[in-house]
N, C-alpha and C. Protein backbone atom coordinates (compact mmCIF):
# COMPACT_ATOMS: atom_id res chain seq x y z
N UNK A 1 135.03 75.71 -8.07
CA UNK A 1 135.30 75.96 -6.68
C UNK A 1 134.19 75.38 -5.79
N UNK A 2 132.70 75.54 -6.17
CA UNK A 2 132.00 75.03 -5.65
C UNK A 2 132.12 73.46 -5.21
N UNK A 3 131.94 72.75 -6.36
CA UNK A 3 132.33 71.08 -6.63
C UNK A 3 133.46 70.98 -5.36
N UNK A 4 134.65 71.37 -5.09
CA UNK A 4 136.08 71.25 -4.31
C UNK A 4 135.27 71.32 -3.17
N UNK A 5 134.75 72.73 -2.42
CA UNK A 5 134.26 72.73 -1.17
C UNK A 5 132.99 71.84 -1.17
N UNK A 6 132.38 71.27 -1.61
CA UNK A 6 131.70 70.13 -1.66
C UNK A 6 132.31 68.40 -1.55
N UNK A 7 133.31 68.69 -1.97
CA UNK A 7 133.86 66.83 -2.32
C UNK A 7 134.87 67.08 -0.80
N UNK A 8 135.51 68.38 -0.17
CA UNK A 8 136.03 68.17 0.81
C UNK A 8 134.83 68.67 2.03
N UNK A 9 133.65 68.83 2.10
CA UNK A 9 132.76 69.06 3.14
C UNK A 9 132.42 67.46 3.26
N UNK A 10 132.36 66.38 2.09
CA UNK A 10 131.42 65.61 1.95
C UNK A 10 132.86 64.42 2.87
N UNK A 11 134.19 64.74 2.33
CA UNK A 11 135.55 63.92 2.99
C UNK A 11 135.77 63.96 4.54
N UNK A 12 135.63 65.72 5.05
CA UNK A 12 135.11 65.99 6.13
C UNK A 12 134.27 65.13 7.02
N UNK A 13 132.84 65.45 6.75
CA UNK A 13 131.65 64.68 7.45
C UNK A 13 132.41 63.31 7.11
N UNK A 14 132.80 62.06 6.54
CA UNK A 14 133.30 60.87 6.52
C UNK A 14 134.51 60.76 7.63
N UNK A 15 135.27 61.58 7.67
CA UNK A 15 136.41 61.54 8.62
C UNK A 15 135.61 61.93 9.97
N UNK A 16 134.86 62.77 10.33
CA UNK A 16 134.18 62.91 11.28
C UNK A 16 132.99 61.93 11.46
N UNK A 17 133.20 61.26 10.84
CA UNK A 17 132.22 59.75 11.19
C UNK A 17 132.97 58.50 11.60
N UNK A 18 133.95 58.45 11.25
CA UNK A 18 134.73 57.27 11.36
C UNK A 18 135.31 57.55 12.59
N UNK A 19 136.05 58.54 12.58
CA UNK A 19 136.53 58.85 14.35
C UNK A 19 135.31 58.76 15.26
N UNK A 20 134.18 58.93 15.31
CA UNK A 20 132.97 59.29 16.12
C UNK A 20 132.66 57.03 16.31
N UNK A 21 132.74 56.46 14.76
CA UNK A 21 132.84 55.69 15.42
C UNK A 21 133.75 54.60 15.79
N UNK A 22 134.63 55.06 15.49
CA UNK A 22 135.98 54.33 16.56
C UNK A 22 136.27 54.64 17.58
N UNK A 23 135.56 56.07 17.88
CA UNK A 23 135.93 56.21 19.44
C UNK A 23 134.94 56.14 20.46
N UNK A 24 133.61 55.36 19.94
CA UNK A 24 132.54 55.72 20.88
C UNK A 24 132.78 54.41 21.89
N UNK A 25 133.20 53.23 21.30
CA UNK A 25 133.51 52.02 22.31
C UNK A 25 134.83 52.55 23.65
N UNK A 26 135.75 53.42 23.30
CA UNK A 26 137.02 53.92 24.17
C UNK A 26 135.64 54.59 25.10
N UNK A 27 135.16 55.97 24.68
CA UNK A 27 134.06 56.98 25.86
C UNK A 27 133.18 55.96 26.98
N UNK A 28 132.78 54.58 26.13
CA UNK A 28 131.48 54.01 26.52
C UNK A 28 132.65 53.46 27.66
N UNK A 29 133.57 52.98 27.37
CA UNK A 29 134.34 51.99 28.50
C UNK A 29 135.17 52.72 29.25
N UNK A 30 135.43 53.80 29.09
CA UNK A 30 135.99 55.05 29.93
C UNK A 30 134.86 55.24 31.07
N UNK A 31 133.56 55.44 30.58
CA UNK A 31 132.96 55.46 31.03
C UNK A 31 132.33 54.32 32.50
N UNK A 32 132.20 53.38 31.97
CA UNK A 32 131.60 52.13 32.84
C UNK A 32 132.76 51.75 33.69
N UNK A 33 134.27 52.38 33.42
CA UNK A 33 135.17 52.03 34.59
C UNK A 33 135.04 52.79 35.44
N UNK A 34 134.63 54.12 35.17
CA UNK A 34 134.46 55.41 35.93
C UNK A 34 133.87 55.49 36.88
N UNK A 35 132.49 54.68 36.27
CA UNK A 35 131.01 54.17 37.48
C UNK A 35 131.60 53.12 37.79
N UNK A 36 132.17 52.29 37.23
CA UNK A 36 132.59 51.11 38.45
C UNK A 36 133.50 51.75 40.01
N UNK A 37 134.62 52.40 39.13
CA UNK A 37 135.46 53.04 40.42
C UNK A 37 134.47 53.88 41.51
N UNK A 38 133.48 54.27 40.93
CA UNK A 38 132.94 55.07 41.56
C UNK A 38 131.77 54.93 42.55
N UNK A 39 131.57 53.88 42.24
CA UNK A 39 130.43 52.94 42.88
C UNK A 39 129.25 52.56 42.07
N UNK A 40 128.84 53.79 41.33
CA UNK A 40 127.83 54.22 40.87
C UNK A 40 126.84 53.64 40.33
N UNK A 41 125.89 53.00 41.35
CA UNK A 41 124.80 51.97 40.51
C UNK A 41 123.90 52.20 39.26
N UNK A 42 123.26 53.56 39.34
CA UNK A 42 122.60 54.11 38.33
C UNK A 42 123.40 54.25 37.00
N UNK A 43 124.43 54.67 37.24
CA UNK A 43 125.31 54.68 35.85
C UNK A 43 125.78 52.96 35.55
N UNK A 44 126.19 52.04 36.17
CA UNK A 44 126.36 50.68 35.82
C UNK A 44 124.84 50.86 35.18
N UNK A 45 123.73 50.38 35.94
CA UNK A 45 122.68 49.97 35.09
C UNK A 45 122.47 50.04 34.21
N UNK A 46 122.77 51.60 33.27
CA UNK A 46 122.40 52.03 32.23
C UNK A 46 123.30 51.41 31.66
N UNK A 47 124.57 50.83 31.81
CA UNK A 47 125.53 50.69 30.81
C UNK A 47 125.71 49.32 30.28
N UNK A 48 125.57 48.56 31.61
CA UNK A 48 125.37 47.20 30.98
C UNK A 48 124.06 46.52 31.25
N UNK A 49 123.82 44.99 29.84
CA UNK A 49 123.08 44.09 29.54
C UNK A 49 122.73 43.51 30.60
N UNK A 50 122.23 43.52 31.77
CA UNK A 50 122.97 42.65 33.17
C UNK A 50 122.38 40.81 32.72
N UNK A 51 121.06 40.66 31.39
CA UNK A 51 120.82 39.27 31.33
C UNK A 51 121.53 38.51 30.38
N UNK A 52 122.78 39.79 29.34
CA UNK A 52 123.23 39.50 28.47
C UNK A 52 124.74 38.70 29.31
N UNK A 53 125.09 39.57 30.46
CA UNK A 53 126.18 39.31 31.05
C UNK A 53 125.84 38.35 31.92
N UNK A 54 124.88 37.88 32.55
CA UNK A 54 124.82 36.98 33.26
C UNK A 54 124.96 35.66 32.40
N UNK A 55 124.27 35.91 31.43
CA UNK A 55 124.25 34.28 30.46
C UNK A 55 125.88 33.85 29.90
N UNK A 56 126.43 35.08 29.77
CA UNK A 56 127.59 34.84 29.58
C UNK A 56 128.55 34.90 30.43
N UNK A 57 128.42 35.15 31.95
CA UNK A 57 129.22 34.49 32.98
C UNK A 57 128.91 32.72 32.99
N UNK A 58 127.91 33.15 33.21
CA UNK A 58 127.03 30.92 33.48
C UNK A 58 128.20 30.25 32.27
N UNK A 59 128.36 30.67 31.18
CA UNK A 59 128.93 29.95 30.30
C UNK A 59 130.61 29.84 30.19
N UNK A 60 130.84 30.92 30.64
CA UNK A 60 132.55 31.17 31.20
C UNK A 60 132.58 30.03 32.14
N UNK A 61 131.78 30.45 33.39
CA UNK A 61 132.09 29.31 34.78
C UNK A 61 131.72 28.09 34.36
N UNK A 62 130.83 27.68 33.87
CA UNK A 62 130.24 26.15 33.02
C UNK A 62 131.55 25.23 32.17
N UNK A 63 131.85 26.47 31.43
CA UNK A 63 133.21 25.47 30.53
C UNK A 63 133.93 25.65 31.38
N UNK A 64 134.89 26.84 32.44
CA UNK A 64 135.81 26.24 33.11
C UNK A 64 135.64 25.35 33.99
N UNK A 65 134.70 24.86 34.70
CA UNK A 65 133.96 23.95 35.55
C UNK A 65 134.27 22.52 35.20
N UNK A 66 133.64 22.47 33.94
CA UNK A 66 133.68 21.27 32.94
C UNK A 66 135.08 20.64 32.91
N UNK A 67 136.14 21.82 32.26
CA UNK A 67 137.77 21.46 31.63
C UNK A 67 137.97 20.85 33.27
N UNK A 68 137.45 21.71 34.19
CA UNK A 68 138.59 21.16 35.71
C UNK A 68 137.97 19.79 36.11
N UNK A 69 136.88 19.42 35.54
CA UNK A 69 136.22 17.98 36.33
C UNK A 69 136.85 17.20 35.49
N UNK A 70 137.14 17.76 34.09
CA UNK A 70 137.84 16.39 32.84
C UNK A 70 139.07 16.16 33.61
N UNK A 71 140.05 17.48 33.66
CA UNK A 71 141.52 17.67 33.95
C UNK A 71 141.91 16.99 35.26
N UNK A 72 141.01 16.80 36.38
CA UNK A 72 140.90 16.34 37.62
C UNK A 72 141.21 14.85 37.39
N UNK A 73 142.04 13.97 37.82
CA UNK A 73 142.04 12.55 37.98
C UNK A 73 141.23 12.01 38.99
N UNK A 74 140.97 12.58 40.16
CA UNK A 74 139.85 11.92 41.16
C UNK A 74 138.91 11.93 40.45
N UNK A 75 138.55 13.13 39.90
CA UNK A 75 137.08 13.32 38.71
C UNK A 75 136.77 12.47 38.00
N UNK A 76 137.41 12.16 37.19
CA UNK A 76 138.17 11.28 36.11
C UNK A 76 137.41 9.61 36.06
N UNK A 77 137.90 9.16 37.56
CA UNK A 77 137.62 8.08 37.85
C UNK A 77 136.11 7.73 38.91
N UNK A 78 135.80 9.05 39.40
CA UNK A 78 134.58 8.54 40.11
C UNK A 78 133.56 8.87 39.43
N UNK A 79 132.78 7.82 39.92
CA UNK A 79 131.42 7.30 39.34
C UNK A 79 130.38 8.76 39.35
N UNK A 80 131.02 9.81 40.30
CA UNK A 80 130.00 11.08 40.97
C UNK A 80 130.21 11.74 39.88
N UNK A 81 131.09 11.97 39.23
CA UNK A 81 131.61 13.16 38.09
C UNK A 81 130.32 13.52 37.32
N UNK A 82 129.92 12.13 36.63
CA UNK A 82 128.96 12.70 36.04
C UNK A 82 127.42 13.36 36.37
N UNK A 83 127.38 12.89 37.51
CA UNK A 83 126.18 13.82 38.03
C UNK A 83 126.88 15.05 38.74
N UNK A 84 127.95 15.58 39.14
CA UNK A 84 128.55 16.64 39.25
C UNK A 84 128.31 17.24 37.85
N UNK A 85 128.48 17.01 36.76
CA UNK A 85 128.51 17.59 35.16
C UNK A 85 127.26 17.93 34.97
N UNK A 86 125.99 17.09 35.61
CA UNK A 86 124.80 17.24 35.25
C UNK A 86 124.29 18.60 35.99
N UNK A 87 124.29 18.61 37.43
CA UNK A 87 124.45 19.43 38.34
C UNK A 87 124.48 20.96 38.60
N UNK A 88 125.91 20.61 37.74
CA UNK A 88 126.81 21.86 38.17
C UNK A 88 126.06 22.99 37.54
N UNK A 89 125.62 23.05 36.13
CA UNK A 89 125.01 24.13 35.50
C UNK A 89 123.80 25.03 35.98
N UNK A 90 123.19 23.90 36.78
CA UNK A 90 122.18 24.76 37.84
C UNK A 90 122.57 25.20 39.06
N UNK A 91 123.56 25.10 39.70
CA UNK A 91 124.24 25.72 40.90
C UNK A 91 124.79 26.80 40.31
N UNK A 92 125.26 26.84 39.42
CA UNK A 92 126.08 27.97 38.90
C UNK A 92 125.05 28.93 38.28
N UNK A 93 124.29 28.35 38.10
CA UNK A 93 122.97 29.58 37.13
C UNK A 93 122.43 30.13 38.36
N UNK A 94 121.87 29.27 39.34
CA UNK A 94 121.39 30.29 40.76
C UNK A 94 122.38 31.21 41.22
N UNK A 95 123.54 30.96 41.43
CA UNK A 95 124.77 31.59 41.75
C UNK A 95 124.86 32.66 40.93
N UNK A 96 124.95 32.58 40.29
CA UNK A 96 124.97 33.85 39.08
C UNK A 96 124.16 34.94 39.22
N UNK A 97 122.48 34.02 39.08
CA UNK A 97 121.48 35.23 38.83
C UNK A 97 121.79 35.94 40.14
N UNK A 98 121.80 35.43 41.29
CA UNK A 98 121.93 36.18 42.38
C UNK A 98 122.99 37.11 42.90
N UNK A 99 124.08 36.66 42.46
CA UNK A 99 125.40 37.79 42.69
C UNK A 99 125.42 38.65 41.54
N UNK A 100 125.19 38.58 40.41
CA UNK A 100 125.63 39.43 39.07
C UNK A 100 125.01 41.09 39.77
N UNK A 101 125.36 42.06 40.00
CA UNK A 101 125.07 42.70 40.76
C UNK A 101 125.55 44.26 40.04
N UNK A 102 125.38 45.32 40.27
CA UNK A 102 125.85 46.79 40.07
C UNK A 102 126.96 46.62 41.10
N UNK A 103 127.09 46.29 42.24
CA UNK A 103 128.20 46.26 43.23
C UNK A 103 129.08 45.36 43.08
N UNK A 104 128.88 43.78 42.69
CA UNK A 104 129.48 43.22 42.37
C UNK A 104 130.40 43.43 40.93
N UNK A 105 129.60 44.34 39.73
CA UNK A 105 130.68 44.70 38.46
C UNK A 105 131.42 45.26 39.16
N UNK A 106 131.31 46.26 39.56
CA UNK A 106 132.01 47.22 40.48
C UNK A 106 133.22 46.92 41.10
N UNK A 107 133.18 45.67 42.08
CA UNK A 107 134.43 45.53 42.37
C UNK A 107 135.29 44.32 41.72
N UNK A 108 134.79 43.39 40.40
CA UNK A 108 134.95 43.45 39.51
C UNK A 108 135.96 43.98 38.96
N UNK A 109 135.45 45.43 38.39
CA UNK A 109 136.50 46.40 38.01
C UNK A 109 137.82 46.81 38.60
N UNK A 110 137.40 47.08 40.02
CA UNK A 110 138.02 47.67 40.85
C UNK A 110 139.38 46.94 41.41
N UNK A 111 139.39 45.30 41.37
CA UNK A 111 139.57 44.22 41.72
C UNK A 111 140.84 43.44 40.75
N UNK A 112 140.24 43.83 39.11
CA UNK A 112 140.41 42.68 38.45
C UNK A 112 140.53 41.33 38.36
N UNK A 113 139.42 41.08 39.00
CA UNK A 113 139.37 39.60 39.03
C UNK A 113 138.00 39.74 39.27
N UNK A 114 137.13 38.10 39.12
CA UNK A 114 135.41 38.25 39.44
C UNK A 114 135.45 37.72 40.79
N UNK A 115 134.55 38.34 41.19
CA UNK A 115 134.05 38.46 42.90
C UNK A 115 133.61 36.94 43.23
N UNK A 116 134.37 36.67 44.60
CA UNK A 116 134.02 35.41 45.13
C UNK A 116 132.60 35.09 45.33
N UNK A 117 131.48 34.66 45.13
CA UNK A 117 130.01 34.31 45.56
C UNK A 117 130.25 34.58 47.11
N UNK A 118 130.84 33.72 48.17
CA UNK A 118 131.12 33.34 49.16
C UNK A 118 131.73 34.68 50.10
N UNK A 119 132.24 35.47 49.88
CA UNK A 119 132.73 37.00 49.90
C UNK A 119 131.66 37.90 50.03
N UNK A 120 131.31 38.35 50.71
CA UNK A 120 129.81 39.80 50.74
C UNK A 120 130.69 41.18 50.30
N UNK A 121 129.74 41.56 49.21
CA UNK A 121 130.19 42.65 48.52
C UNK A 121 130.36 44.22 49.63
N UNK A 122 131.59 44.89 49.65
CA UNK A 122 132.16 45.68 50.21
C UNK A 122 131.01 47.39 50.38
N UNK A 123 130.60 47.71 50.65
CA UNK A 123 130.13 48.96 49.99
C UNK A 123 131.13 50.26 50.23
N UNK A 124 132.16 49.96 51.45
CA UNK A 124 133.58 50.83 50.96
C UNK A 124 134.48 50.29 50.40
N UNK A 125 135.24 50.89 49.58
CA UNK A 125 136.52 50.26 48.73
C UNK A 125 137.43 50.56 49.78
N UNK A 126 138.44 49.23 49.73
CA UNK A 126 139.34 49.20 50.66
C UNK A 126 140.83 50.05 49.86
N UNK A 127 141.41 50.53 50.46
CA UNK A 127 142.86 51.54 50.30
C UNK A 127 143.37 50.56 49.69
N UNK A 128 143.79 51.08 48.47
CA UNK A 128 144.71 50.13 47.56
C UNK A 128 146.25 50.13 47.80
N UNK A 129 147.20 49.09 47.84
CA UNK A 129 147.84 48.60 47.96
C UNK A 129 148.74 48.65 46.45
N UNK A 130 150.61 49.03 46.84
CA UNK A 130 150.74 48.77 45.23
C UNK A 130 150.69 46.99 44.68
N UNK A 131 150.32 46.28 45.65
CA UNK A 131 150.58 44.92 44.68
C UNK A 131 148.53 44.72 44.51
N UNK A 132 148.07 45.34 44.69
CA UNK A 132 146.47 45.30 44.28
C UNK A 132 146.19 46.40 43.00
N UNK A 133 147.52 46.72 42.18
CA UNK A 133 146.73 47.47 41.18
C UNK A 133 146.35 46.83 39.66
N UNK A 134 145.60 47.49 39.20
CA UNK A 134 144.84 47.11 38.30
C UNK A 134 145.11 47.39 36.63
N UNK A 135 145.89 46.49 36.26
CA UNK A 135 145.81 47.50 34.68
C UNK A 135 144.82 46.86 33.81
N UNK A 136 144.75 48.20 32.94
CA UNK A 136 143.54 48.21 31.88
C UNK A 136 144.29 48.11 30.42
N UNK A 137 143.84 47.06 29.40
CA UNK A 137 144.17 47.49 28.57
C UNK A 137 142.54 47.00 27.73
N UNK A 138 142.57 47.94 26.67
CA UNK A 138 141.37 47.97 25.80
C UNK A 138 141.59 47.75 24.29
N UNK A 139 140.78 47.35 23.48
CA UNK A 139 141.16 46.74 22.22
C UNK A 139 139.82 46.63 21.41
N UNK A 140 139.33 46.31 20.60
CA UNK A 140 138.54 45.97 19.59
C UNK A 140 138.41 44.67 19.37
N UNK A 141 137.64 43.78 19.47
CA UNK A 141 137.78 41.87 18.89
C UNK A 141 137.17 41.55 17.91
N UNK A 142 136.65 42.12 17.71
CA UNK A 142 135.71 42.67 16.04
C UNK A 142 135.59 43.86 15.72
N UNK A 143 134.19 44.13 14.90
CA UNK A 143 134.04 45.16 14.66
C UNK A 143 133.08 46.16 15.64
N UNK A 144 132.07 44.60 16.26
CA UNK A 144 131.03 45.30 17.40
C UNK A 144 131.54 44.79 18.30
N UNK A 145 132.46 43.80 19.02
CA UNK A 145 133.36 43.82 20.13
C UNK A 145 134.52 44.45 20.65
N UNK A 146 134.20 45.38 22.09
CA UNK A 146 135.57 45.88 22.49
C UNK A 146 135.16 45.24 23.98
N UNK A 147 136.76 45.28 23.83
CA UNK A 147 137.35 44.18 25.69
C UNK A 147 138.14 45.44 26.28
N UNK A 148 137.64 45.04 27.71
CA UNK A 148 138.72 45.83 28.31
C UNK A 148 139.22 44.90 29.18
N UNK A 149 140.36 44.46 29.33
CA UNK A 149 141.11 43.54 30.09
C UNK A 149 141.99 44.29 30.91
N UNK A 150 141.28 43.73 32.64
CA UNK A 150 141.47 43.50 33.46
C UNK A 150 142.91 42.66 33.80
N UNK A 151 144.09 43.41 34.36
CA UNK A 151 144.97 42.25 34.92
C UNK A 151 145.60 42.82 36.15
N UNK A 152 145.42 42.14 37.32
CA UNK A 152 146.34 42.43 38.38
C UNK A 152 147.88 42.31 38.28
N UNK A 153 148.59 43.54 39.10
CA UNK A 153 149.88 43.38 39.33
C UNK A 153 150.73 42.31 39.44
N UNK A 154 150.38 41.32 41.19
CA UNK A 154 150.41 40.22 41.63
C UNK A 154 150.02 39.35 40.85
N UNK A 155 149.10 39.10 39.70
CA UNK A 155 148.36 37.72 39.27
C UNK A 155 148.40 38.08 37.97
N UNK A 156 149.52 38.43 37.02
CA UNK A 156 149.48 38.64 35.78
C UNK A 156 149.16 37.60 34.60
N UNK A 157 149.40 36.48 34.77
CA UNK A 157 148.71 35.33 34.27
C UNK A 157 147.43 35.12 34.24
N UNK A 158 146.43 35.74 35.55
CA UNK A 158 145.36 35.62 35.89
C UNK A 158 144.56 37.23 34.26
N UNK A 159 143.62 36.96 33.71
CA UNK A 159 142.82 37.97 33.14
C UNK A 159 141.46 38.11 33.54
N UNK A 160 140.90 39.00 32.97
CA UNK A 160 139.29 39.23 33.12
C UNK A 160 138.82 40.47 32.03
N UNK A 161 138.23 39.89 30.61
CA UNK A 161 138.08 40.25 30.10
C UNK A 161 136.46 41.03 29.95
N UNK A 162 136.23 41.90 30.06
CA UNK A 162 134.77 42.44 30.05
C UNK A 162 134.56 42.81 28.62
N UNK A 163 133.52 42.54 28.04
CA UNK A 163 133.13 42.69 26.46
C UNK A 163 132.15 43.36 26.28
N UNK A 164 132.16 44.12 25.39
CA UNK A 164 131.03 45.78 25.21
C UNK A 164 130.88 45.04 23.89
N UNK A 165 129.43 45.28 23.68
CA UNK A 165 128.84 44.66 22.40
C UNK A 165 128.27 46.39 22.06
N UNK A 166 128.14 46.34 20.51
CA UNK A 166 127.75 47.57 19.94
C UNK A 166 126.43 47.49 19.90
N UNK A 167 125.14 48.29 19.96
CA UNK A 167 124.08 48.33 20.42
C UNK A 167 123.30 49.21 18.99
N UNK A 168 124.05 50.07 18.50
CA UNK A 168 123.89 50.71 17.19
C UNK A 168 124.89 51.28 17.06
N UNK A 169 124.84 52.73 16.17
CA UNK A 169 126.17 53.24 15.67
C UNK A 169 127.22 53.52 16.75
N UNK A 170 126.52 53.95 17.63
CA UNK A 170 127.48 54.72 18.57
C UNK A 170 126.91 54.31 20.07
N UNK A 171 126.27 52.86 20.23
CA UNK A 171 126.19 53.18 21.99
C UNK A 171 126.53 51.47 22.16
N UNK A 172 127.25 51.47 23.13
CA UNK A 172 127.91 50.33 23.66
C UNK A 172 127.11 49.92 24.98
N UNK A 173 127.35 48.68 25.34
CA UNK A 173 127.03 48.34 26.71
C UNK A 173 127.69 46.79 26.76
N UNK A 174 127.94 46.99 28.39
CA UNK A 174 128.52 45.75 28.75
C UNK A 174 127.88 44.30 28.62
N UNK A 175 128.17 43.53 27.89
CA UNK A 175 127.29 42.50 27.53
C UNK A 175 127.95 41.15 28.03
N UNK A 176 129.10 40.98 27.91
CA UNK A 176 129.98 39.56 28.32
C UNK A 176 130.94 39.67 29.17
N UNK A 177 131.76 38.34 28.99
CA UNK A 177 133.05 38.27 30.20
C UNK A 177 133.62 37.60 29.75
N UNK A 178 134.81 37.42 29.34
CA UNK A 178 135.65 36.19 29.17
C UNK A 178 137.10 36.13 30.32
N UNK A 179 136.57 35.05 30.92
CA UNK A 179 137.93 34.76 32.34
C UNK A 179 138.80 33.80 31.48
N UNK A 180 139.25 34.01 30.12
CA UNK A 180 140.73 33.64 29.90
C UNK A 180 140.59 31.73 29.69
N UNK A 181 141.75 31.08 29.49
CA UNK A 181 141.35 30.18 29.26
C UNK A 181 142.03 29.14 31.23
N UNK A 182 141.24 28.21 31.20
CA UNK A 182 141.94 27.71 32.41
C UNK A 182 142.72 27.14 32.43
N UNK A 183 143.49 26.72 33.17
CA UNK A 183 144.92 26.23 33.73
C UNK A 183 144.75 24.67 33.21
């Protein structure tokens, strides 16, 4: 009898580990939408990488940048392209460091879609609209990647994938972005 309540205490604690960690990426991103909706800078901070996510915006906007100067036929043929190619990666890296923001994830989230540079970030959220809503769906892409994808009503073709990298057993933070592939 002993041995039994032992081999099912020991099945127990395993089942209560595996749920604890399959569900800590769902809490962590429950979470960081929560502070996004909410404004909440102190809670963004804590949650995401902001130099992990910035390097990996620069590289989202960089390759789509790139595909649209190839895909472009004016591009194509002028002599400027390639110093546009040379260029571009440092406009976009200043751009970056400077908007990547707690307010800017924020509406981000709020939004589904990434915030115009050119646009000054809101500090009230404007009354949502039903063709401005937002669905969430969340998933796993590995074993230490979970996405929560972002898609507007109106722009369902359009995505915005936010990527939570695992940090140890159980704590997540926002680390990437993937904006989908381009047109």
């Amino acid at each position: 009898m002993n041995r039994k309540l032992i081999i099912r205490l020991g099945l127990a604690a395993v089942a209560v580990f595996v749920v604890a960690y399959a569900a800590s990426p769902l809490l962590a991103a429950r979470s960081l939408v929560q502070a996004a909706k909410a404004g909440d800078e102190k809670g963004l901070e804590r949650q995401v990488d902001f130099p992990a996510f910035r390097a990996s915006l620069k590289d989202e906007l960089n390759a789509r940048m790139m595909a649209e100067m190839r895909n472009d036929p004016r591009m194509a043929d002028s002599g400027l392209s390639g110093l546009g190619m040379l260029l571009a990666p440092a406009i976009v890296g200043g751009a970056v460091d400077a908007f990547v923001t707690p307010q800017a994830i924020s509406m981000m989230v709020q939004e589904g879609r990434t915030p115009k540079p050119a646009l000054s970030v809101e500090t009230e959220p404007k009354a949502k609209s039903d063709h401005d809503r937002v669905r969430q769906s969340w998933g796993y892409r590995d074993l230490d990647t979970f996405a929560v994808t972002l898609t507007r009503d109106d722009q369902p073709d359009e995505q915005v994938s936010l990527l939570m990298k695992r940090r140890n057993l159980f704590s997540w933070k926002l680390a990437a972005i993937d904006l989908g592939t381009p047109e």
